[in-house]
N, C-alpha and C. Protein backbone atom coordinates (compact mmCIF):
# COMPACT_ATOMS: atom_id res chain seq x y z
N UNK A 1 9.81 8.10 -30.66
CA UNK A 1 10.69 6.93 -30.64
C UNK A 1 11.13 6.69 -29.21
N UNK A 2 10.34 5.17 -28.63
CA UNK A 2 10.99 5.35 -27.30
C UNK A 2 11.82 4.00 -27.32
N UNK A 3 12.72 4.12 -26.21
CA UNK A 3 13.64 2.89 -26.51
C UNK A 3 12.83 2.11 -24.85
N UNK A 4 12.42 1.01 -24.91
CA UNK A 4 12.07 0.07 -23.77
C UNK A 4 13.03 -1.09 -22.66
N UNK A 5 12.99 -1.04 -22.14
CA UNK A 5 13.77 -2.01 -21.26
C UNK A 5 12.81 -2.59 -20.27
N UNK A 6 13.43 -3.93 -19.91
CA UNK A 6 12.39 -4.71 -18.81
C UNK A 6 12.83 -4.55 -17.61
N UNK A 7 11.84 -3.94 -16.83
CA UNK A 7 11.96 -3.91 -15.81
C UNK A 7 10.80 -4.57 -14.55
N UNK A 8 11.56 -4.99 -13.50
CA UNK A 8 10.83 -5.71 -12.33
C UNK A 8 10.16 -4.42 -11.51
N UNK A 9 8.81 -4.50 -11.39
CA UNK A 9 8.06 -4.10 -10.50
C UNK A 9 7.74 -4.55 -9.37
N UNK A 10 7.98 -4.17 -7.92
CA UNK A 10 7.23 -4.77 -6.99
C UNK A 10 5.66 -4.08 -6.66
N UNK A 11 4.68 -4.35 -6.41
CA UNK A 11 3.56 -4.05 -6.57
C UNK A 11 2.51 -4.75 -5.33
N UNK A 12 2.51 -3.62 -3.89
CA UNK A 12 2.36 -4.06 -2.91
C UNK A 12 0.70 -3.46 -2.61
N UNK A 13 0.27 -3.97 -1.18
CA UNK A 13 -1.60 -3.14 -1.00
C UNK A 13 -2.68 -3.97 -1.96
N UNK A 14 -1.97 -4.92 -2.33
CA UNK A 14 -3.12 -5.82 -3.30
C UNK A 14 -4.23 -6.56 -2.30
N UNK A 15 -5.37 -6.20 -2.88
CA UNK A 15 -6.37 -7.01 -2.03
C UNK A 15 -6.41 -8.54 -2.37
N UNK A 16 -6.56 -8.87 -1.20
CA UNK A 16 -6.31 -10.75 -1.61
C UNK A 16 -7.30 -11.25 -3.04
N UNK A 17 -8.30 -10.35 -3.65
CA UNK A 17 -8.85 -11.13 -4.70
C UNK A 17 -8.30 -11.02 -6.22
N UNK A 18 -7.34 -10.40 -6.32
CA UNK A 18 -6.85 -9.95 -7.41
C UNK A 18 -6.21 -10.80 -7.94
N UNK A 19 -6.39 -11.12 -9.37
CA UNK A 19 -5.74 -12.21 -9.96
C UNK A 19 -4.17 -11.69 -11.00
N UNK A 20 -3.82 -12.51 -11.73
CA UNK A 20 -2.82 -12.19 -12.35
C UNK A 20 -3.10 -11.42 -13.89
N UNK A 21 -4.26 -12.10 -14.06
CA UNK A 21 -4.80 -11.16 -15.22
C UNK A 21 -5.41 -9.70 -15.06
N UNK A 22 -5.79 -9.70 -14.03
CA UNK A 22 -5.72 -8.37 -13.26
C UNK A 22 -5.25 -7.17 -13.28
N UNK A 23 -3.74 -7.66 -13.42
CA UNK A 23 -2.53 -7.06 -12.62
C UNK A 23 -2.27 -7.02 -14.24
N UNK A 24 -2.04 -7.88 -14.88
CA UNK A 24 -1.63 -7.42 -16.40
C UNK A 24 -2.15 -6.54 -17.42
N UNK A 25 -3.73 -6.73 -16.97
CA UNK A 25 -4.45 -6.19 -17.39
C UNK A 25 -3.80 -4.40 -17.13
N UNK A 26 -4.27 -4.06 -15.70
CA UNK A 26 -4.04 -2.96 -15.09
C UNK A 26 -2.53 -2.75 -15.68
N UNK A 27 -1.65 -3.16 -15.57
CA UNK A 27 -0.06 -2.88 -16.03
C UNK A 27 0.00 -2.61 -17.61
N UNK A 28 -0.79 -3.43 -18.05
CA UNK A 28 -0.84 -3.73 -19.69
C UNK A 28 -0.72 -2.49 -20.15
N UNK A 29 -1.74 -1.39 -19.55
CA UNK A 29 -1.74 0.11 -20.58
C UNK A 29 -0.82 0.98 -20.68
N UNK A 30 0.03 0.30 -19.72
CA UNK A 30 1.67 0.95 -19.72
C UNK A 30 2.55 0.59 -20.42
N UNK A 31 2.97 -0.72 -20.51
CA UNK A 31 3.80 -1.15 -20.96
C UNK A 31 3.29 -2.99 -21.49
N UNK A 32 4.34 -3.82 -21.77
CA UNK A 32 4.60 -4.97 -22.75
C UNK A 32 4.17 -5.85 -20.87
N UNK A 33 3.45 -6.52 -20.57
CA UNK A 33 3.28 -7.26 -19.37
C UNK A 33 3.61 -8.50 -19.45
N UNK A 34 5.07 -9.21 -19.17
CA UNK A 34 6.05 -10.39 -19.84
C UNK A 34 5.18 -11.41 -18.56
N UNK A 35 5.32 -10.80 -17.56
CA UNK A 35 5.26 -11.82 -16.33
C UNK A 35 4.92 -11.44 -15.29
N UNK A 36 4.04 -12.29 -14.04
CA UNK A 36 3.54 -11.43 -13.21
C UNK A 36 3.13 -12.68 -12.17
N UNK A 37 4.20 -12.43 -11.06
CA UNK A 37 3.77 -13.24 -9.61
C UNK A 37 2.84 -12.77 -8.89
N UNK A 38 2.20 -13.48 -8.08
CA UNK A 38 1.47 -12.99 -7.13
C UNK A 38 1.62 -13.83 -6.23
N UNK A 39 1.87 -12.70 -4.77
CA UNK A 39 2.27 -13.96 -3.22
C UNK A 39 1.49 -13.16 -2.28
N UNK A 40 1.31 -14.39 -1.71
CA UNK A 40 0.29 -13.75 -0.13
C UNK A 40 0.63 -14.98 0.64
N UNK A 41 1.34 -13.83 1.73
CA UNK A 41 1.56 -13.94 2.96
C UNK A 41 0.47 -14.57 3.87
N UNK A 42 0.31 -15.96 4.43
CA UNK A 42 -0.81 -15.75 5.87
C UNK A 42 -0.15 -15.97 7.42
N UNK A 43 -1.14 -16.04 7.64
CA UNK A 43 -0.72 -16.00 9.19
C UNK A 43 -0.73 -17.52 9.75
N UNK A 44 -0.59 -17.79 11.25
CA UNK A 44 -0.87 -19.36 11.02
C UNK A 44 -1.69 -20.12 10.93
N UNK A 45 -2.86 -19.29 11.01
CA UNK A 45 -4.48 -19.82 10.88
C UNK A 45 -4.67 -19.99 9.80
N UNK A 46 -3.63 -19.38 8.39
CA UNK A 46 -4.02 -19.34 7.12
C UNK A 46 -4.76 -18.46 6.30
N UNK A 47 -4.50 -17.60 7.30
CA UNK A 47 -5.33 -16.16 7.13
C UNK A 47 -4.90 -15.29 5.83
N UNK A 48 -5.19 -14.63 5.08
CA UNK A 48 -4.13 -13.99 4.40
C UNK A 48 -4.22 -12.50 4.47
N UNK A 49 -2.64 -11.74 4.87
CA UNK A 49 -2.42 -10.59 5.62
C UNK A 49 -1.57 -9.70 4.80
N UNK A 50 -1.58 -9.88 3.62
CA UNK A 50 -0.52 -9.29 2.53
C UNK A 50 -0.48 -10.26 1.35
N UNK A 51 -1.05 -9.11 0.51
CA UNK A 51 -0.60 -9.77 -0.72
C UNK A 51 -0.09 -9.15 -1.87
N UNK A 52 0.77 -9.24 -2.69
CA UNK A 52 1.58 -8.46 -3.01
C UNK A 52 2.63 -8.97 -4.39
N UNK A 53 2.97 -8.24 -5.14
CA UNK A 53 3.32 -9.12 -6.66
C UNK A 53 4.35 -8.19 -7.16
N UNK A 54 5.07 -9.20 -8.08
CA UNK A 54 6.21 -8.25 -9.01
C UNK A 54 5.80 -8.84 -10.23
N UNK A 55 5.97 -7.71 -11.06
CA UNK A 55 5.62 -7.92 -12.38
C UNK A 55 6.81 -7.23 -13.25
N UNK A 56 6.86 -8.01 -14.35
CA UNK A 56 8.33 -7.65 -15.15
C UNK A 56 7.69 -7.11 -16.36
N UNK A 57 8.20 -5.76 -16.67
CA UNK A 57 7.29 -5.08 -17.84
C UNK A 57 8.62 -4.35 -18.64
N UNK A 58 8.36 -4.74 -19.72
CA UNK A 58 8.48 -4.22 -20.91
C UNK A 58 8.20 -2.69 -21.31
N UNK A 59 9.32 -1.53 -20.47
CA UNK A 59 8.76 -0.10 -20.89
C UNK A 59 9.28 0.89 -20.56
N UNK A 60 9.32 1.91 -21.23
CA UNK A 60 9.66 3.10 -21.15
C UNK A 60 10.10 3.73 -20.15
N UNK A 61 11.08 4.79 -20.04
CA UNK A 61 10.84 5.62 -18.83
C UNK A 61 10.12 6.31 -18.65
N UNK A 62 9.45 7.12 -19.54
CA UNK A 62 8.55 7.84 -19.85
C UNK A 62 7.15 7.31 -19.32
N UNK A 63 7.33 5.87 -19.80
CA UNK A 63 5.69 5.11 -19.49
C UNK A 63 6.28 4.94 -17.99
N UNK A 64 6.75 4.82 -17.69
CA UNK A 64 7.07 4.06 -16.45
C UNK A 64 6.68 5.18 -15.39
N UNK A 65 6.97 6.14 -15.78
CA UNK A 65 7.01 7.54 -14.68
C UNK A 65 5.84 7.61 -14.85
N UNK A 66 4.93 7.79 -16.07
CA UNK A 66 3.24 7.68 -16.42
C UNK A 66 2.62 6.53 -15.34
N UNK A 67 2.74 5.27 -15.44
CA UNK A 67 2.55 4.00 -14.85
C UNK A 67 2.38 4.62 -13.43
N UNK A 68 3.87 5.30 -12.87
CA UNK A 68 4.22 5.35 -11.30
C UNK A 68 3.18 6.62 -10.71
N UNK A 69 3.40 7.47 -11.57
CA UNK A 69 2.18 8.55 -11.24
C UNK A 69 0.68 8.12 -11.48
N UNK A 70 -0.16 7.45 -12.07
CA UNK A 70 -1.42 7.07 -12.13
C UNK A 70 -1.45 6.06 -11.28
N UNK A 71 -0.96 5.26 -11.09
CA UNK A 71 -1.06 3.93 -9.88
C UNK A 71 -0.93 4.23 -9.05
N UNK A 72 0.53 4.54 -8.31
CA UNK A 72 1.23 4.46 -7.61
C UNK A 72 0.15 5.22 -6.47
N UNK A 73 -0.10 4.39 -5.13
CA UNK A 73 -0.94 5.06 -3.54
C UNK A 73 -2.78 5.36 -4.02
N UNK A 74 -2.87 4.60 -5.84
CA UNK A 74 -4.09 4.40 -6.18
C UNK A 74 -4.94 3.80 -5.41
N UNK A 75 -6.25 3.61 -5.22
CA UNK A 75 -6.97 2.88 -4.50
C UNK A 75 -7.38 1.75 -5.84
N UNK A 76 -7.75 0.53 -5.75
CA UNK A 76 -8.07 -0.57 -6.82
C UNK A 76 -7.96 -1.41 -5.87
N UNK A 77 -9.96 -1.89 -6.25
CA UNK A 77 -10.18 -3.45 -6.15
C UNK A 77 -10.17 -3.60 -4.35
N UNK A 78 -10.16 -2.67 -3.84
CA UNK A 78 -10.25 -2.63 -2.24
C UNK A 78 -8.87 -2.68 -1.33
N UNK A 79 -8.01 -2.46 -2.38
CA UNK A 79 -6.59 -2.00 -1.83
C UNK A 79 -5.88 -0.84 -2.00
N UNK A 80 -5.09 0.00 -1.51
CA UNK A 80 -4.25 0.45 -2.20
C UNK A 80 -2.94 0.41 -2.85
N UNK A 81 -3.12 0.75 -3.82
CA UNK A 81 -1.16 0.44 -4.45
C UNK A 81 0.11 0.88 -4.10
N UNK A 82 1.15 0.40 -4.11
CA UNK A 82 2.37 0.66 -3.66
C UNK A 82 3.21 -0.47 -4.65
N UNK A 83 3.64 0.85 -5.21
CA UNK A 83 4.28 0.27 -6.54
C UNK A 83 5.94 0.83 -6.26
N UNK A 84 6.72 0.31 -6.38
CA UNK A 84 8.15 0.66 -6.93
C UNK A 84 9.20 -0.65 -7.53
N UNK A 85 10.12 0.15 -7.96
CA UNK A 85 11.63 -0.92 -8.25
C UNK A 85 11.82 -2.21 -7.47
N UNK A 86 11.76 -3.49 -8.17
CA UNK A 86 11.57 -4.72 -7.06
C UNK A 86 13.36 -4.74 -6.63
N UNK A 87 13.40 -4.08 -4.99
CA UNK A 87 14.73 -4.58 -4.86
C UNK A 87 15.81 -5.87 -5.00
N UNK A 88 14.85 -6.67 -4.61
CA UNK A 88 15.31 -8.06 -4.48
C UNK A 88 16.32 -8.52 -5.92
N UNK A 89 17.22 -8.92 -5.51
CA UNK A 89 17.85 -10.11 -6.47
C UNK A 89 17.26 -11.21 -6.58
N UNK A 90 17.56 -11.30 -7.97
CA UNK A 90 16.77 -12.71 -8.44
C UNK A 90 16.97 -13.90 -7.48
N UNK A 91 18.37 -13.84 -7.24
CA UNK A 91 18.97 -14.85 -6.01
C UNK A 91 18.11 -15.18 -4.83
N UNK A 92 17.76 -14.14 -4.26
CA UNK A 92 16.93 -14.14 -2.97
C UNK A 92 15.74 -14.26 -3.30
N UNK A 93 14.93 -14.76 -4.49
CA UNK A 93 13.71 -14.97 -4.92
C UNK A 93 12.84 -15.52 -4.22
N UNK A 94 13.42 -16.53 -3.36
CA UNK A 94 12.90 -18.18 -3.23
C UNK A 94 12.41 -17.68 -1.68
N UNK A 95 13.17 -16.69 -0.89
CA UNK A 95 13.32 -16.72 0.51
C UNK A 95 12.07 -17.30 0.89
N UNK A 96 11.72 -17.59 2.05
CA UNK A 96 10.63 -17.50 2.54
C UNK A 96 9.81 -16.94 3.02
């Protein structure tokens, strides 16, 4: 019996081809995958130099510590992962 709560992931080292189904996919075996941004940063040429996503999941602590240990500094898709707690307030969402 586990009790779940939603929590925001930030989820950084994404290679620019990775889509959102992707990311749900990959998140999915952990937990409930509600929602899932994806932003990339470019440069001014339009380059893109970071890309990087929070995803709000539905899960356990248990899964979550599972999730953070199998992902987490993983290699996938030609990046590596860097996964933790999305600091940000919802407030500061928008920044630029």
């Amino acid at each position: 019996w586990k009790v779940n709560s939603m929590r925001r992931l930030y989820v950084g080292g994404l290679s620019h081809t990775v889509t959102q189904k992707d990311l749900k996919d990959r998140f999915g075996k952990f937990g409930d995958v509600e929602d899932v941004e994806l932003r990339t940063r470019k440069d001014e040429d339009g380059v893109p130099y970071k890309t990087f996503g929070y995803i709000n999941i539905n899960i356990s602590d248990a899964d979550l510590k599972k999730c953070l240990t199998v992902l987490n500094k993983s290699k996938w898709k030609g990046g590596t992962l860097q996964i933790e707690p999305a600091k940000e307030s919802f407030l500061h969402r928008y920044r630029p």
